[in-house]
C-alpha atoms as a PDB file:
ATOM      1  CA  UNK A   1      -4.854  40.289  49.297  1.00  0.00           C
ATOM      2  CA  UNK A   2      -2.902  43.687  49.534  1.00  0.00           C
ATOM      3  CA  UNK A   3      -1.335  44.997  46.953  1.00  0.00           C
ATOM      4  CA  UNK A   4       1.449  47.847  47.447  1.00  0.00           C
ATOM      5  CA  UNK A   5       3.475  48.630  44.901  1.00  0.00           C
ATOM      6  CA  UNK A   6       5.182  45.801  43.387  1.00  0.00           C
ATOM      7  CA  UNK A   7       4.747  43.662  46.577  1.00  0.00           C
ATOM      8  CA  UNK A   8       1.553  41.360  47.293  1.00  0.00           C
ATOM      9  CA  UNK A   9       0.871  40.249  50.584  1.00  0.00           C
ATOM     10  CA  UNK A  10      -2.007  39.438  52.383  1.00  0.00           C
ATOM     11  CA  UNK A  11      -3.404  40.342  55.963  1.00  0.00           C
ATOM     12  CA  UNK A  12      -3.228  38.052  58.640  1.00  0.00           C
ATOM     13  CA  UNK A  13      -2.256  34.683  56.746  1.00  0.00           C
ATOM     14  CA  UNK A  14      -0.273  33.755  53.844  1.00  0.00           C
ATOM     15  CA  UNK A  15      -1.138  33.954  50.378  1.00  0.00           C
ATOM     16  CA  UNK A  16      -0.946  30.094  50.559  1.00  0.00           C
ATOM     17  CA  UNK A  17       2.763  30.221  48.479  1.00  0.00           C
ATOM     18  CA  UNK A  18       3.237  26.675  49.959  1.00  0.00           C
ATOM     19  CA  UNK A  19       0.902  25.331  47.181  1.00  0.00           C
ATOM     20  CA  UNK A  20       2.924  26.995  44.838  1.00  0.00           C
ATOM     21  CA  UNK A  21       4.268  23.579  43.091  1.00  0.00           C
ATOM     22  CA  UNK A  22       0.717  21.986  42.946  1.00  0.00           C
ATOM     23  CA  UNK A  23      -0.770  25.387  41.312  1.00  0.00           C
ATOM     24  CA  UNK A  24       2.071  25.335  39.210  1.00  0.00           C
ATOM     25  CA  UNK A  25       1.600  22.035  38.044  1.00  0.00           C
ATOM     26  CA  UNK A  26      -2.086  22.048  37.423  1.00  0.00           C
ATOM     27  CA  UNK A  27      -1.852  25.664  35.435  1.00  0.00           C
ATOM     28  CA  UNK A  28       1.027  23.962  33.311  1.00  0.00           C
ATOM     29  CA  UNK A  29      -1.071  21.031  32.093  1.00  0.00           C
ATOM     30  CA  UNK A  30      -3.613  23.261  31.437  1.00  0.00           C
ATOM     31  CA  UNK A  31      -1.927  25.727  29.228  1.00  0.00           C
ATOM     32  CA  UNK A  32       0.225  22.723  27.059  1.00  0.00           C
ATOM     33  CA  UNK A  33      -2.018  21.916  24.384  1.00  0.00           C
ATOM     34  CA  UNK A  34       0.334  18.979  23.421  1.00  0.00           C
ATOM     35  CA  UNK A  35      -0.274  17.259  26.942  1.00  0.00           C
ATOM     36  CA  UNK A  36      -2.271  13.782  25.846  1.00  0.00           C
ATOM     37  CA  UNK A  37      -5.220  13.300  29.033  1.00  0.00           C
ATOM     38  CA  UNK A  38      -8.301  12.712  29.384  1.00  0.00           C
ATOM     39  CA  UNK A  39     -11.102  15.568  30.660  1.00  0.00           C
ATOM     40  CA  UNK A  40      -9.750  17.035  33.824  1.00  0.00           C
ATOM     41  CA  UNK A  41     -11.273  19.278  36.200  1.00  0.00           C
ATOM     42  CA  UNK A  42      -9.243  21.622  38.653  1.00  0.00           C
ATOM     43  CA  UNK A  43     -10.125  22.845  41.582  1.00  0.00           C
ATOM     44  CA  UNK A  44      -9.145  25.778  43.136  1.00  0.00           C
ATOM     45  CA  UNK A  45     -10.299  26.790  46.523  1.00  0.00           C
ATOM     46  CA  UNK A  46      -9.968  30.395  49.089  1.00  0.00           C
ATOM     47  CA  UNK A  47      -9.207  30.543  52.750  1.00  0.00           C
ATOM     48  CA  UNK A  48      -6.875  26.983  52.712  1.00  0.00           C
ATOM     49  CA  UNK A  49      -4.895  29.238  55.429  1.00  0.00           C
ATOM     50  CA  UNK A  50      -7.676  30.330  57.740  1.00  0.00           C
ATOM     51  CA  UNK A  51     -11.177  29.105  57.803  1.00  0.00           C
ATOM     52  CA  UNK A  52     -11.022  26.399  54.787  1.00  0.00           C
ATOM     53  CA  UNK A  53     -14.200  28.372  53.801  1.00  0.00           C
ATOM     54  CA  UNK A  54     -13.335  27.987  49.740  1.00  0.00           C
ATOM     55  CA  UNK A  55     -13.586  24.356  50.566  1.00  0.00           C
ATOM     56  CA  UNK A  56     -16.118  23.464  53.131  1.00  0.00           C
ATOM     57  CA  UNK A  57     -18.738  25.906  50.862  1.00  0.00           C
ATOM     58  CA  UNK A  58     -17.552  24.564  47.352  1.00  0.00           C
ATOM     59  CA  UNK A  59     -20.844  23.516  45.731  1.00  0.00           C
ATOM     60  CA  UNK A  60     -19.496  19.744  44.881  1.00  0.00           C
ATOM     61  CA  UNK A  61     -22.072  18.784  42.830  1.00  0.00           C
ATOM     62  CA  UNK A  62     -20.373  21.119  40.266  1.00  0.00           C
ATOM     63  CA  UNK A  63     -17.777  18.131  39.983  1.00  0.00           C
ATOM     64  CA  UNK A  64     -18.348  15.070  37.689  1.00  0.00           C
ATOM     65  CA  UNK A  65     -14.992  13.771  38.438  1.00  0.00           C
ATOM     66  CA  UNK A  66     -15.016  10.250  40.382  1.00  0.00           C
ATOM     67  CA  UNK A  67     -11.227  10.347  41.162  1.00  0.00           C
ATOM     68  CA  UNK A  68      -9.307  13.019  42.844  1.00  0.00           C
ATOM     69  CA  UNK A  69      -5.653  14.278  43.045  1.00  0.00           C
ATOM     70  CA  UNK A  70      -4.926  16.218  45.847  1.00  0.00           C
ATOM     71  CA  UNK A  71      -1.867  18.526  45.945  1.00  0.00           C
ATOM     72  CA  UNK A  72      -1.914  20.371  49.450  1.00  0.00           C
ATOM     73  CA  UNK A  73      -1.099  18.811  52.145  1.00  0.00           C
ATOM     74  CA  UNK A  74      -4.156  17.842  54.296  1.00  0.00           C
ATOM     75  CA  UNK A  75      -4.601  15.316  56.912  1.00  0.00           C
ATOM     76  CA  UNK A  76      -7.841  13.317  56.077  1.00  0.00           C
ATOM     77  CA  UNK A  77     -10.291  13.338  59.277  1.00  0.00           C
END
């Protein structure tokens, strides 16, 4: 991330602004106190525009979710 001014950008990729909706959404439920669900975990990950890194080295036996939501747009291999 680069930071100049008032202006962020970052070097050689985006600063993955096309998962602005699903960040928006899960930081929303998070923050409403008044939102009725049950435990939720969110996952935020690094790199989703280059290497995936954030992902592919995510420790996931941190997670004791069985279900999963997934708001980028990923092609499952």
């Amino acid at each position: 991330m680069i930071i100049d001014g008032d202006k962020v950008t970052a070097k050689d990729t985006s600063l993955g602004a096309d998962q602005g909706v699903g960040l928006s959404m899960m930081l929303t439920i998070m923050e409403d106190n008044n939102l009725r669900h049950p435990d939720l975990e969110f996952l935020f990950t690094t790199e989703e525009e280059t290497t995936f890194n954030g992902a592919v080295n995510f420790p996931y036996s941190q997670i004791e979710s069985k279900r999963l939501i997934n708001l980028d747009n990923s092609k499952d291999n």
